[in-house]
Protein backbone atom coordinates (compact mmCIF):
# COMPACT_ATOMS: atom_id res chain seq x y z
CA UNK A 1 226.04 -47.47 3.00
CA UNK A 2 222.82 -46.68 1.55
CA UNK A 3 219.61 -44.89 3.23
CA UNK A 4 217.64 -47.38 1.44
CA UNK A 5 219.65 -50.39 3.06
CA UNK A 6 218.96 -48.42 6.96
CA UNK A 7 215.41 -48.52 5.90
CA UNK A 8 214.90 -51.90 4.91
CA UNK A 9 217.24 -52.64 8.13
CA UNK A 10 214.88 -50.68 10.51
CA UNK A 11 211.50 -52.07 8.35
CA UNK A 12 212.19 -55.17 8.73
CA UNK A 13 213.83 -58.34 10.37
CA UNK A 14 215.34 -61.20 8.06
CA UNK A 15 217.36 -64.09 8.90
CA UNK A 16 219.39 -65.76 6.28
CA UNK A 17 220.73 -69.27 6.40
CA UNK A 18 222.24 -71.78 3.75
CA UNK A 19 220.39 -75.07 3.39
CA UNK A 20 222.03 -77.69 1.25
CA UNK A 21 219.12 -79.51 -0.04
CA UNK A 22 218.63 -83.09 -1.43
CA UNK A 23 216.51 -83.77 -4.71
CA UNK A 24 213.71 -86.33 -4.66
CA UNK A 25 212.91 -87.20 -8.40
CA UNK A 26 209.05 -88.02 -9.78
CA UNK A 27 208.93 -91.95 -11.32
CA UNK A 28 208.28 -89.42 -14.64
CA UNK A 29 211.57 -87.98 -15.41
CA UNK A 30 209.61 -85.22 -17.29
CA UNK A 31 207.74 -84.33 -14.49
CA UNK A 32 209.04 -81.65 -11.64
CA UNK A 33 211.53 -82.66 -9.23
CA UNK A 34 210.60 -81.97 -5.53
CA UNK A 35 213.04 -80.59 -2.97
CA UNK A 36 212.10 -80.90 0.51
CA UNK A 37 214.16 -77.60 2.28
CA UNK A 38 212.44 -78.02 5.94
CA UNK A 39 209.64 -78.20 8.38
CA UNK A 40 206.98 -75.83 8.38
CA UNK A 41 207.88 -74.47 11.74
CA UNK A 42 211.65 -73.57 10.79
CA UNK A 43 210.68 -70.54 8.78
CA UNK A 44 209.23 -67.57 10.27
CA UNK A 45 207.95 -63.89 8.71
CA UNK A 46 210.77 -62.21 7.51
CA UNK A 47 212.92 -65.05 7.15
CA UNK A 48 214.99 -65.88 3.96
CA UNK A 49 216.74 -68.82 3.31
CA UNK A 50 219.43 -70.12 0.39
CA UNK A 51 218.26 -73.50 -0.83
CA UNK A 52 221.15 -74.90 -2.90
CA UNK A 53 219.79 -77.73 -5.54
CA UNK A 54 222.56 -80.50 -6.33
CA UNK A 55 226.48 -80.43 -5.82
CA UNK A 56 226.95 -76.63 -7.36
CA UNK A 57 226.88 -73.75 -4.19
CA UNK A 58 226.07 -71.12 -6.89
CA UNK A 59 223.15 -73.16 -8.25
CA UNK A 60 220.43 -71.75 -5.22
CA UNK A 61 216.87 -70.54 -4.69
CA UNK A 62 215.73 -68.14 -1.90
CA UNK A 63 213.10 -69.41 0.12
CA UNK A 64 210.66 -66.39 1.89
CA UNK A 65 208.29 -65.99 3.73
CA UNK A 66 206.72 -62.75 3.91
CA UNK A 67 202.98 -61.93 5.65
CA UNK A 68 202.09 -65.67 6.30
CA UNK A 69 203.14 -66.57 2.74
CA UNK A 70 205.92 -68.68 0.92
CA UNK A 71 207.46 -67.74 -1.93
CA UNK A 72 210.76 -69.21 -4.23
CA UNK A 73 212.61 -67.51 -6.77
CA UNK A 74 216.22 -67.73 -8.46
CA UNK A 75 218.69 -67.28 -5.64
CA UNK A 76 221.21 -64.73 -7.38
CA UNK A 77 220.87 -60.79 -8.44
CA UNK A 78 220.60 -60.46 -12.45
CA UNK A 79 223.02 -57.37 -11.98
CA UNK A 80 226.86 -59.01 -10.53
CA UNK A 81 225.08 -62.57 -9.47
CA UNK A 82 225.25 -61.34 -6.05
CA UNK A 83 223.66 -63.78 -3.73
CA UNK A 84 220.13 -62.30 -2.74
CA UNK A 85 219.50 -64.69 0.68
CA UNK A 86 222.47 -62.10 2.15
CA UNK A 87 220.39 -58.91 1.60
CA UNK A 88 217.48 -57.56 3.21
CA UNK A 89 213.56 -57.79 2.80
CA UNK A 90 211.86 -55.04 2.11
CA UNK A 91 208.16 -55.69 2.03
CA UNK A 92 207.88 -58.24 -0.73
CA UNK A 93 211.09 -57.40 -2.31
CA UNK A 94 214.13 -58.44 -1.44
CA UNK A 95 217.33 -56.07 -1.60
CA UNK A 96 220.51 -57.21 -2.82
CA UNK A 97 223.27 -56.47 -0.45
CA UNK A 98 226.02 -55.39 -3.29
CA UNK A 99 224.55 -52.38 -5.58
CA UNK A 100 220.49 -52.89 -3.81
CA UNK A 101 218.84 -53.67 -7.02
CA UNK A 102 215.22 -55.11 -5.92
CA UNK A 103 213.22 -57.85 -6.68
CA UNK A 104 209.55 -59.04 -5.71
CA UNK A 105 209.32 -62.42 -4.30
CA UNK A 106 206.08 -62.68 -5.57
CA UNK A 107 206.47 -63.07 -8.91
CA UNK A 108 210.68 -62.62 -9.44
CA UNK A 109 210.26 -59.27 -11.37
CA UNK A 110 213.19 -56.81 -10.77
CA UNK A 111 211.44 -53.80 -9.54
CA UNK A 112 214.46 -51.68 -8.89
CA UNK A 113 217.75 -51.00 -10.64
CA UNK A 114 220.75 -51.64 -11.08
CA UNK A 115 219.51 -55.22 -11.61
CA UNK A 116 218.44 -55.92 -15.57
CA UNK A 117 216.63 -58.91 -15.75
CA UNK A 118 213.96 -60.47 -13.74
CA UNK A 119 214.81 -63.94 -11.95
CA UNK A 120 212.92 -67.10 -11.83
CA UNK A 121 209.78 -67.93 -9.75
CA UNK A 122 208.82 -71.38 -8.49
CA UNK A 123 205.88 -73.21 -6.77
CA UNK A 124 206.12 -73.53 -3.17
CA UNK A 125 204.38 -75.03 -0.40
CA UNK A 126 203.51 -77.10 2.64
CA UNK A 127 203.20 -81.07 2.22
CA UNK A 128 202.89 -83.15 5.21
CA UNK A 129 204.05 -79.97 7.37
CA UNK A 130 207.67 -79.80 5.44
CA UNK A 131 208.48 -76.89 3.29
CA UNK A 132 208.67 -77.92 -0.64
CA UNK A 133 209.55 -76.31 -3.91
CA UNK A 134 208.83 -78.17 -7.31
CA UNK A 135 211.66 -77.00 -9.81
CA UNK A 136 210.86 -77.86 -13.85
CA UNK A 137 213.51 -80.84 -14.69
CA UNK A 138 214.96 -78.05 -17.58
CA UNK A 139 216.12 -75.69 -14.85
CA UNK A 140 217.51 -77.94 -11.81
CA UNK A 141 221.08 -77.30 -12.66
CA UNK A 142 220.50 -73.93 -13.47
CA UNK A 143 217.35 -72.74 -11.19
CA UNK A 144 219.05 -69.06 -10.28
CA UNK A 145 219.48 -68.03 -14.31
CA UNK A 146 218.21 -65.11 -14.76
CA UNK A 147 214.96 -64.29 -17.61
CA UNK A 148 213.07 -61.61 -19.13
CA UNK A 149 210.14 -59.44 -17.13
CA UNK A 150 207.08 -61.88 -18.06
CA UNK A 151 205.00 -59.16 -18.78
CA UNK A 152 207.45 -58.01 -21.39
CA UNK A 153 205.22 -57.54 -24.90
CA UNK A 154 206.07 -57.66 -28.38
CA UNK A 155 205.63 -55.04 -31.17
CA UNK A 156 202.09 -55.30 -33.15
CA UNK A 157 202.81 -53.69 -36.62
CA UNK A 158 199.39 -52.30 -36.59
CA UNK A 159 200.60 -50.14 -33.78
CA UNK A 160 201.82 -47.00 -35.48
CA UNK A 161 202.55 -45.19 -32.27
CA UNK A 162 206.13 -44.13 -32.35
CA UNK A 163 208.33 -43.31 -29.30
CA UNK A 164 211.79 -42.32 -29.99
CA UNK A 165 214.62 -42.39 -27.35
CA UNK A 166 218.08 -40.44 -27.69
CA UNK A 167 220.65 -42.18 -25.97
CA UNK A 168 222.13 -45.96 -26.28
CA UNK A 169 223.18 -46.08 -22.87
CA UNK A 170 221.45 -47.86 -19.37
CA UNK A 171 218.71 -45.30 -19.40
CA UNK A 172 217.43 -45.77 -23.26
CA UNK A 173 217.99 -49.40 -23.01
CA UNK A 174 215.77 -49.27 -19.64
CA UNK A 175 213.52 -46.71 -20.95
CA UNK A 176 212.51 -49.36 -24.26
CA UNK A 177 212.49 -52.64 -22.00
CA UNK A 178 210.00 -50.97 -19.21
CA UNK A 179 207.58 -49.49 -22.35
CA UNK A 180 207.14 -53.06 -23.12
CA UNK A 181 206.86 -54.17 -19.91
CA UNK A 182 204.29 -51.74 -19.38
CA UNK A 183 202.13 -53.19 -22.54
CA UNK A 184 203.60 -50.56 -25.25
CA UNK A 185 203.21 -52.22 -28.47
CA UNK A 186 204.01 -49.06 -31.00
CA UNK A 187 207.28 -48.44 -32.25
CA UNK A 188 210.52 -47.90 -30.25
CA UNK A 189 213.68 -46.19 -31.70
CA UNK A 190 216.85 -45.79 -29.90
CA UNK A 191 218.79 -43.60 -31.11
CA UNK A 192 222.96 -43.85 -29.87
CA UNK A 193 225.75 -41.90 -31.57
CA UNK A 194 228.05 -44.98 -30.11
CA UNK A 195 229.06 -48.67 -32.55
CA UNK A 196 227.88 -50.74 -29.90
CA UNK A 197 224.63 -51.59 -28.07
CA UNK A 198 223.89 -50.84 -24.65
CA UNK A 199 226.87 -52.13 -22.36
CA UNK A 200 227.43 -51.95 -18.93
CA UNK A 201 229.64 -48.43 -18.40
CA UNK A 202 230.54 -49.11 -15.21
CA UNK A 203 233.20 -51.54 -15.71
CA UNK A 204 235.35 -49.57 -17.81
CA UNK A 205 237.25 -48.32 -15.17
CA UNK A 206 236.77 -51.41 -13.26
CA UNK A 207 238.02 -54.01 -15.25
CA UNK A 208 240.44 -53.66 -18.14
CA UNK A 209 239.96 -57.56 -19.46
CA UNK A 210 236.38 -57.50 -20.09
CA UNK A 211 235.27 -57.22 -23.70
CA UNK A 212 232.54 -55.06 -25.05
CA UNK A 213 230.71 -58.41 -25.76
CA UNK A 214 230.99 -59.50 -22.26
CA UNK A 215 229.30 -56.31 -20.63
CA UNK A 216 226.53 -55.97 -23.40
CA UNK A 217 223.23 -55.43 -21.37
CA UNK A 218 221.50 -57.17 -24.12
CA UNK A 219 222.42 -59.16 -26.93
CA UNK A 220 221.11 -58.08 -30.72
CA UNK A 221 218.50 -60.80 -30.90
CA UNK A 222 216.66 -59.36 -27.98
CA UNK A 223 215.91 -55.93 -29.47
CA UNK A 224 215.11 -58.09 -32.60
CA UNK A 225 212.46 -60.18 -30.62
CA UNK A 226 210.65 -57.15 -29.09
CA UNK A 227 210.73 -55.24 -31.98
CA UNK A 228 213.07 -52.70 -30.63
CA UNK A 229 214.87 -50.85 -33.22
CA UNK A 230 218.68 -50.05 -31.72
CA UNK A 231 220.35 -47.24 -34.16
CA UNK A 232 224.08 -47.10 -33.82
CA UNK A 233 226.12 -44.16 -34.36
CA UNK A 234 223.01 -42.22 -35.16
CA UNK A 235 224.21 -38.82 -33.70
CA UNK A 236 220.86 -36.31 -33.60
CA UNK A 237 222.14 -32.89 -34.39
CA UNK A 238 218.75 -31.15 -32.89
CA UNK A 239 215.15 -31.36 -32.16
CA UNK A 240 211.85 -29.74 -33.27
CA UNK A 241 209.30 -29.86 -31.11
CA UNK A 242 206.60 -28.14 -32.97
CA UNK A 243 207.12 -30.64 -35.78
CA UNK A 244 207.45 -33.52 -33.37
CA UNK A 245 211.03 -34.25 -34.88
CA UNK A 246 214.32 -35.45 -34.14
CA UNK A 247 216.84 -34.55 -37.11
CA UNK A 248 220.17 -36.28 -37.14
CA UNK A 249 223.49 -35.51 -38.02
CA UNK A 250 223.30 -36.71 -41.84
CA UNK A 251 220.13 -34.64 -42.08
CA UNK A 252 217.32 -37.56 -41.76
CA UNK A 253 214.40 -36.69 -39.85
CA UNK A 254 212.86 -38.78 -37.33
CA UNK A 255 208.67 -37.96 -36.64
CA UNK A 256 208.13 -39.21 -33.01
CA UNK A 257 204.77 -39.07 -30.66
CA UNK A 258 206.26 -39.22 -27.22
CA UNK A 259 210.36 -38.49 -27.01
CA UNK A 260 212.78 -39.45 -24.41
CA UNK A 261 216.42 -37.62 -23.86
CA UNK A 262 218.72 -39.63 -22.11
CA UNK A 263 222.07 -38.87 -24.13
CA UNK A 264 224.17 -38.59 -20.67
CA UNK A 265 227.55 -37.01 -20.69
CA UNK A 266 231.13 -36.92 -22.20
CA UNK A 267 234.48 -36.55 -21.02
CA UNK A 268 235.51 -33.68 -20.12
CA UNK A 269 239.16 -32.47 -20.93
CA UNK A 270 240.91 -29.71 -19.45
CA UNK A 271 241.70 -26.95 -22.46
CA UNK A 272 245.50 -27.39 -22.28
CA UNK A 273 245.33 -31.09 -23.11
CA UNK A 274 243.01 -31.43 -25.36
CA UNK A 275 244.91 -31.10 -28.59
CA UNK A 276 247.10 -34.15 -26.95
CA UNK A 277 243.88 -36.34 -26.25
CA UNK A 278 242.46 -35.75 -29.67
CA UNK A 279 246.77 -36.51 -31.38
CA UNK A 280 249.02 -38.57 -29.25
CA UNK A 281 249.05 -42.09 -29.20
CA UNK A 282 248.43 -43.91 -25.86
CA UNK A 283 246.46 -40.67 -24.63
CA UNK A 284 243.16 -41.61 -23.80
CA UNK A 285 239.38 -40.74 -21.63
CA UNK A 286 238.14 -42.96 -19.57
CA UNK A 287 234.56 -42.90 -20.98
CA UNK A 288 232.95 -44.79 -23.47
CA UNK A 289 234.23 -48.51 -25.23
CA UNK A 290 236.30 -47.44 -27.46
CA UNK A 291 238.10 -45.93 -24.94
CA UNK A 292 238.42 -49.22 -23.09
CA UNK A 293 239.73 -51.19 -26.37
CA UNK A 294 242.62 -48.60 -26.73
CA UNK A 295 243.65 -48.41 -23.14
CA UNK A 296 243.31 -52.96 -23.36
CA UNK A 297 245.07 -52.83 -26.44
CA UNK A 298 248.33 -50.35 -24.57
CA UNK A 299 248.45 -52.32 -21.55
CA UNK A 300 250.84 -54.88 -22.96
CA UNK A 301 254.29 -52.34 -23.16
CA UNK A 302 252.97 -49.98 -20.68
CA UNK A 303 255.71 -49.42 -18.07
CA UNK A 304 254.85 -46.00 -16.73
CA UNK A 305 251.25 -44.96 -16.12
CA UNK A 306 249.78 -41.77 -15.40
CA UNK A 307 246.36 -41.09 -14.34
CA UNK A 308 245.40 -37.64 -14.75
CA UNK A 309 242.29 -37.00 -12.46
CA UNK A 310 241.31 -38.39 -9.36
CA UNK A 311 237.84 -39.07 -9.30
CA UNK A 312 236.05 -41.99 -8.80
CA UNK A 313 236.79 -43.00 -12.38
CA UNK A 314 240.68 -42.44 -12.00
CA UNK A 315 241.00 -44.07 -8.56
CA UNK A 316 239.18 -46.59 -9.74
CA UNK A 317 241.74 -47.57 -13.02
CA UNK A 318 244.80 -46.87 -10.47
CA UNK A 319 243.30 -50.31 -8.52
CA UNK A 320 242.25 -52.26 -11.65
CA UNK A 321 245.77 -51.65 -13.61
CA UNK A 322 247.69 -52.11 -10.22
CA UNK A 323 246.61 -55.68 -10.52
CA UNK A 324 246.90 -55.88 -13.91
CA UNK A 325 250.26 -54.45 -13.86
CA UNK A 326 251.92 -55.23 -10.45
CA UNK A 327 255.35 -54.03 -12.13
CA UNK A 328 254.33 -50.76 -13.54
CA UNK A 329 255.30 -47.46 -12.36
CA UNK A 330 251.70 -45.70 -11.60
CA UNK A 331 250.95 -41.90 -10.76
CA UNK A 332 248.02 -40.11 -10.14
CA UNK A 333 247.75 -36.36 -10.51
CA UNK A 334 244.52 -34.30 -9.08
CA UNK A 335 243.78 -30.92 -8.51
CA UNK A 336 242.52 -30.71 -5.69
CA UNK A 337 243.79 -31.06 -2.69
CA UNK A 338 243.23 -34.50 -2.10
CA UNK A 339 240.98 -36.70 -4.35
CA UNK A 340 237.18 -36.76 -3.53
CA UNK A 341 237.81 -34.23 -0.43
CA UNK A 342 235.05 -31.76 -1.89
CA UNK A 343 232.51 -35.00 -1.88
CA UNK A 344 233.96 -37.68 1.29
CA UNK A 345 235.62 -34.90 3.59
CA UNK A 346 239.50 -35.01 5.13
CA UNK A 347 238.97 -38.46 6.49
CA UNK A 348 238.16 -40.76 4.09
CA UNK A 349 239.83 -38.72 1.55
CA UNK A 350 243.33 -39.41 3.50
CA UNK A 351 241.98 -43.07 3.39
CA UNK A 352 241.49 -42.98 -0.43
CA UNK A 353 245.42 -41.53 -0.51
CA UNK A 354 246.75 -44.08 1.74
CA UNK A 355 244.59 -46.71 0.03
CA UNK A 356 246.18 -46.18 -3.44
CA UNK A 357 250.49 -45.38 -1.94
CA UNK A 358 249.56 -48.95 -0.39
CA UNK A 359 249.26 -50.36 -3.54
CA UNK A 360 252.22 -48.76 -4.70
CA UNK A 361 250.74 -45.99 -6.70
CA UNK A 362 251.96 -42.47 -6.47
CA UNK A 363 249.58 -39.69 -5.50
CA UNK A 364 250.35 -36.25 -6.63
CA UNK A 365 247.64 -33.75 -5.10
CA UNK A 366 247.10 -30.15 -5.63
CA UNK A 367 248.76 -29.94 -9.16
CA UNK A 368 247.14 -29.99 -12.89
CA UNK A 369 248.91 -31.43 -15.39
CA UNK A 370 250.54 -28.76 -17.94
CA UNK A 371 251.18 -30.43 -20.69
CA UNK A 372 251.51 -33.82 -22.13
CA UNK A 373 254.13 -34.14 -24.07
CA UNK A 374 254.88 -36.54 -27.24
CA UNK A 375 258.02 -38.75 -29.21
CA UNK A 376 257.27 -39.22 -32.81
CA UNK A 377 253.11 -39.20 -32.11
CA UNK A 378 253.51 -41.24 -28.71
CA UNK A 379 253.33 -40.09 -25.49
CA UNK A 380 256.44 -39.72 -23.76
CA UNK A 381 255.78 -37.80 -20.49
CA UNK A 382 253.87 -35.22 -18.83
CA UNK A 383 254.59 -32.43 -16.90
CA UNK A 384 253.40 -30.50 -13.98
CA UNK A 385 254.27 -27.28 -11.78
CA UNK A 386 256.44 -27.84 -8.79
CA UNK A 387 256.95 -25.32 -6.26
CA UNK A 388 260.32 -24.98 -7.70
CA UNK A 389 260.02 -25.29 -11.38
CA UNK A 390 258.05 -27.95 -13.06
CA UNK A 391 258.32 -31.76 -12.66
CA UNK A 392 258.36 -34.23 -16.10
CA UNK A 393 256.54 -37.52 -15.35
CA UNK A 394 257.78 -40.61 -17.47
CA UNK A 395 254.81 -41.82 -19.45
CA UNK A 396 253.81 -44.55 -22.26
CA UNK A 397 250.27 -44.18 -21.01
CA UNK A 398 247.99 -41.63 -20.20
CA UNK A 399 244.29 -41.39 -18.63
CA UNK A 400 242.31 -38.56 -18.82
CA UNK A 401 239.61 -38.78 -15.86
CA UNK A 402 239.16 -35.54 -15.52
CA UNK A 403 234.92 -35.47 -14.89
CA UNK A 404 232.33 -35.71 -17.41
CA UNK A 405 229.90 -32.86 -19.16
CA UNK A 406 226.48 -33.27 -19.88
CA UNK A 407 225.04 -33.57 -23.51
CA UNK A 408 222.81 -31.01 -24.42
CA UNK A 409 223.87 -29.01 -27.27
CA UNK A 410 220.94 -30.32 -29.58
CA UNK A 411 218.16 -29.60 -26.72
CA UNK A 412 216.17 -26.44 -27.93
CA UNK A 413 216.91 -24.00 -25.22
CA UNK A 414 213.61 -23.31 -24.11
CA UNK A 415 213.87 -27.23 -22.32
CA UNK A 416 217.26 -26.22 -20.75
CA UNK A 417 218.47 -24.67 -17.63
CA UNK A 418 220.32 -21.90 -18.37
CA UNK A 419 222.61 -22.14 -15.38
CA UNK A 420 224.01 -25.52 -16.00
CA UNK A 421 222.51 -26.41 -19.63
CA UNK A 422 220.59 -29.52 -18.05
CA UNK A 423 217.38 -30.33 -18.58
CA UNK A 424 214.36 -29.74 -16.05
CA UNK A 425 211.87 -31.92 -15.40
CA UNK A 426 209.14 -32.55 -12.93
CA UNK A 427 207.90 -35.17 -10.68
CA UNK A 428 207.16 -37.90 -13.51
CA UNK A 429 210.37 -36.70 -15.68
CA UNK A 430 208.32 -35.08 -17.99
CA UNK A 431 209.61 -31.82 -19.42
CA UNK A 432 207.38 -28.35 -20.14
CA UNK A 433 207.05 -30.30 -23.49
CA UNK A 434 204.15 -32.68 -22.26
CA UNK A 435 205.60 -35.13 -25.08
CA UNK A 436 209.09 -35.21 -24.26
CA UNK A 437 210.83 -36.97 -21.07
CA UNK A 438 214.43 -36.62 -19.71
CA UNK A 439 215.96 -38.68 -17.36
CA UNK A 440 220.11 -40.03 -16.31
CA UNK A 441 222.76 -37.72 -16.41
CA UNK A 442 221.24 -34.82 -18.55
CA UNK A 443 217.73 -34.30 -16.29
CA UNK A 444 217.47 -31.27 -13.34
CA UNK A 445 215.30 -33.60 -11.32
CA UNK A 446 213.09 -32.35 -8.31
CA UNK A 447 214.45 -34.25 -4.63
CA UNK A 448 211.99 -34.94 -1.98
CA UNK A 449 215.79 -35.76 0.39
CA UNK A 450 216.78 -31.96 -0.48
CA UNK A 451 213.51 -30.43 -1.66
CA UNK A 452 215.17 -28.64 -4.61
CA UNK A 453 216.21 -29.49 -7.95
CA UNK A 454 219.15 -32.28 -7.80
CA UNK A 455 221.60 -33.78 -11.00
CA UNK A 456 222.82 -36.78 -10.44
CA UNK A 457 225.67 -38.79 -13.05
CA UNK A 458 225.48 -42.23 -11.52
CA UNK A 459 224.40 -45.85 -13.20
CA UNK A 460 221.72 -46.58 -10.75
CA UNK A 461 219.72 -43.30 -11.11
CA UNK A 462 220.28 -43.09 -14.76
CA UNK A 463 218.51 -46.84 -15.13
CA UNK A 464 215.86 -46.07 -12.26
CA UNK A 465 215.04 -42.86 -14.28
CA UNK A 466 214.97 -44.09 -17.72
CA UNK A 467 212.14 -46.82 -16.17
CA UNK A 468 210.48 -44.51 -14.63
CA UNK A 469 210.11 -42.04 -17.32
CA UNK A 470 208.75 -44.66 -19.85
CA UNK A 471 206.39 -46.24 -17.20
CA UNK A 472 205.02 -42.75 -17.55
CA UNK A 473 205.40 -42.33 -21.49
CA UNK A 474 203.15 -45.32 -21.52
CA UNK A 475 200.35 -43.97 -19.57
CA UNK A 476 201.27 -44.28 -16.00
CA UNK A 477 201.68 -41.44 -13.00
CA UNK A 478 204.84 -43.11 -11.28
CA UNK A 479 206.70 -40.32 -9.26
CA UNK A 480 210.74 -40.32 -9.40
CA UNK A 481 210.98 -40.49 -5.95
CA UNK A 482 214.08 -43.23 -5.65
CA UNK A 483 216.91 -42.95 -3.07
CA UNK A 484 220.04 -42.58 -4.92
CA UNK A 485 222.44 -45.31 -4.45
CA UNK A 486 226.06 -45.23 -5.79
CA UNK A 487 229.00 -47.92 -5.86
CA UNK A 488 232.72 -47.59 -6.43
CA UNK A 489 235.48 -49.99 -6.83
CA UNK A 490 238.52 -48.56 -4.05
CA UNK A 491 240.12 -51.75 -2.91
C-alpha cells in the first residue's frame, strides 16, 4: 500500500483489540468520570487498544502504551473518522490505516497529513494495578471529537509581519493553520481566485451528494478566531519580487514579508473540445466546486453519461454515478490504451477495465473524443474515430477528466522551470527567492526515494508541503522529506 505503512509494519509490533468499557461516575457529577479498561499486566509496549465509553461503538478512545508509558487520546482519525486502534504505531504516533495521516499519542496533535485537526488527549494511569482513564463529564458521549492543535495562536495586532499565501486550497489552508501553530502572530492572507473556502477536493469525484458546506476544511468563524484573513475570488495576475508584491487581477497590490505559492492546477482540456466545455450545457471538468454543483444539479435527467478521460478522476465518477445512477447508460473514453497502464502496468490496468464493465460501465480505450456535439445549447452526443468511420455516443452528460495543468502563469520566470513551468525549490521548499516558498501541485521538489527533482499532484503531499513550508516561513529548518502516499476510490 504505502512504504510508510511497511515501515511502521517492520518498526514496530502493535496489537489492537476492542474493549467495551463500563463508566464508574464520581459522587460529584461535575467531577471526571473514571473508566476502568483493564489490569496493568494486559497491555504490553506496542500495544493499542479501542476503549469504547457508553452504548455508542463509534464513541472510543485508544489506549497505548509506548516505551513503558500510557497514553489516551480520541479514538477516530480527524480526516474520514477512520478508527485509529486498526492502524499501526509508529514511535509515538499512531498511523491511521485508511489515507496514514499521523498522530502523537502524547499529546493528540496530528503530525502528519491528510488528517486536519488534532484529537483529544486524556489522563491515564495505574490505580490499584488496573488501567484507568478520567474523561471530563462534557466529553463522555463524545470523547473521539476531534479539536484544534493546542498550540494554535492567535493574531496580536501589534504584529505587523505580513505573510501572504496564493492559493485557497489544502496547502494554503495548511500553510496558515501550521504558521500559527508554530507561534506566528503577524498577519496571514490567503489569497484564492475560487467563492468558497478551503474544501476537501478529493471528494468531488468521489461523491456527487456532498455539498460544498459539508467538505469545508474549516468553517468561516475559524479563520475569524485566528485572525486569518481568507480572500475569495482574489485572482493575483503576477508578482514582484523586488517590491515584495503580489498584484491582483483588479490591479490592488498586496506588500508581503515572506510569500507562499501554492495555487495548484486546472483542468486541462484537450484543444478540440474546449469551445464545447466553455458553451454547451451539461459539459463539464471535473475540478473545482462549481464543477461539482453543475454535474449535482444534471444528475436528475441524466440518462446517458460519458466520461471523457480515464484517470483516476474519471474512473473514479464512473463508480460514484454508477451508484447514483444504477439505470444510466455510462461510457468511458481514454486514450490510451487502457486507463492508468502508463502508471499501474497491464495487470492492474486490465483489473481497473474489468472493474468498471462489472459495474456495467462501458470502456472505450485507445480513442479521443472528436467532438462533442450540441441540440439547441445542450449536449446531445459525442463522437469518436472507429476503425471504420467514426462512432456517435448518446449523451445528456459529459465529463471532462482529461488531467490537470499546473498554475504558473503569474510566477516571474526567473522562479520557474523552463521545462515544465513548475516551480523549484529546495530541501525546506524555499525558492532562489529566500522570501518566497512553493509547495502542492506547482513545486519541482528535490526526492531523497529518487534523488532528483520529483512533482507530485496529490492531496496528501500538497497538505504535508504546505505545513512544511510554513513551519519553515516561521523560523524553522524542517526538511520535506515525507513519503508520498496517495488514495483512490475504484470499487
Amino acid at each position: 500500500l504505502s512504504s510508510k505503512f511497511c515501515r511502521a509494519i517492520t518498526r514496530h509490533n502493535f496489537v489492537s483489540k476492542i474493549w467495551t468499557t463500563k463508566v464508574r461516575n464520581f459522587s460529584e457529577s461535575n467531577k471526571p468520570q473514571r473508566i476502568v479498561v483493564c489490569k496493568e499486566n494486559e497491555v504490553t509496549d506496542g500495544m493499542m487498544k479501542a476503549v469504547q465509553v457508553g452504548p455508542n461503538p463509534d464513541n472510543i478512545i485508544l489506549l497505548a502504551e509506548v516505551n513503558s508509558g500510557l497514553y489516551a487520546v480520541g479514538g477516530k482519525c480527524s480526516h474520514y473518522g477512520a478508527p485509529l486502534h486498526m492502524g499501526f504505531m509508529n514511535g509515538y504516533n499512531v498511523m491511521c490505516p485508511w489515507h496514514a495521516a499521523e498522530f502523537d499519542v502524547r499529546n493528540g496533535e496530528m503530525t502528519t497529513a491528510p488528517g486536519i485537526k488534532s484529537i483529544p488527549k486524556y489522563k491515564v494511569g495505574v490505580v490499584n494495578k488496573e488501567v484507568v482513564i478520567e474523561v471530563p463529564n462534557e466529553k463522555k458521549d463524545n470523547v473521539a471529537q476531534y479539536i484544534n492543535n493546542r498550540r494554535m495562536v492567535k493574531r496580536d495586532p501589534s504584529n505587523e509581519t505580513h505573510f501572504v499565501i496564493v492559493g485557497g486550497g489544502t496547502a494554503g489552508h495548511m500553510a496558515a493553520e501550521t504558521l500559527r501553530i508554530e507561534g506566528f502572530t503577524g498577519k496571514i492572507t490567503i489569497l484564492s481566485k475560487e467563492n468558497h473556502l478551503a474544501y476537501d477536493r478529493v471528494v468531488l469525484s468521489k461523491n456527487f451528494d456532498a455539498s460544498v458546506d459539508d467538505i469545508l476544511l474549516r468553517k468561516q468563524d475559524f479563520y475569524d478566531e485566528f485572525g486569518i484573513e481568507f480572500r475569495k475570488q482574489a485572482e493575483v495576475k503576477m508578482i514582484v519580487p523586488d517590491q515584495k508584491q503580489v498584484v491582483l487581477g483588479n490591479g490592488e497590490q498586496i506588500t508581503y514579508d515572506k510569500l507562499l505559492l501554492a495555487s495548484g492546477s486546472a483542468a486541462r482540456v484537450p484543444p478540440q473540445i474546449q469551445e464545447a466545455v466553455s458553451s454547451i450545457k451539461n459539459v463539464v471538468t471535473i475540478r473545482n466546486a462549481e464543477d461539482h454543483k453543475k454535474i449535482k444539479e444534471s444528475l436528475p435527467t441524466a440518462k446517458d453519461v460519458v466520461i471523457i478521460g480515464g484517470s483516476f478522476l474519471g474512473l473514479e465518477a464512473a463508480t460514484s454515478l454508477r451508484r447514483k445512477l444504477p439505470d444510466a447508460n455510462i461510457t468511458i473514453v481514454e486514450f490510451d490504451p487502457k486507463p492508468l497502464e502508463r502508471i499501474f502496468a497491464h495487470d492492474i490496468a486490465n483489473l481497473l477495465i474489468q472493474t468498471q464493465i462489472s459495474k456495467g460501465n462501458r470502456v472505450i480505450a485507445g480513442v479521443s473524443a472528436k467532438s462533442i456535439n450540441q441540440e439547441n445549447g445542450k449536449v446531445k452526443s459525442v463522437t469518436i474515430p472507429t476503425q471504420t468511420g467514426e462512432e456517435e455516443i448518446k449523451a445528456d452528460l459529459v465529463l471532462v477528466a482529461t488531467g490537470a495543468q499546473i498554475v504558473t502563469d503569474y510566477i516571474p520566470p526567473s522562479l520557474l522551470n523552463p521545462k515544465d513551468k513548475s516551480v523549484k525549490v529546495n530541501e525546506l521548499l524555499q525558492t532562489s527567492d529566500p522570501n518566497i516558498y512553493a509547495c502542492g501541485d506547482i513545486a519541482s521538489f528535490h526526492s531523497e526515494l529518487t534523488n532528483s527533482h520529483e512533482r507530485i499532484e496529490h492531496w496528501q503531499v500538497a497538505q504535508a508541503q504546505g505545513m512544511r513550508a510554513a513551519s519553515n516561513m516561521a523560523g524553522k529548518r524542517h526538511e520535506y522529506d515525507d513519503l508520498p502516499f496517495f488514495w483512490s476510490n475504484q470499487w
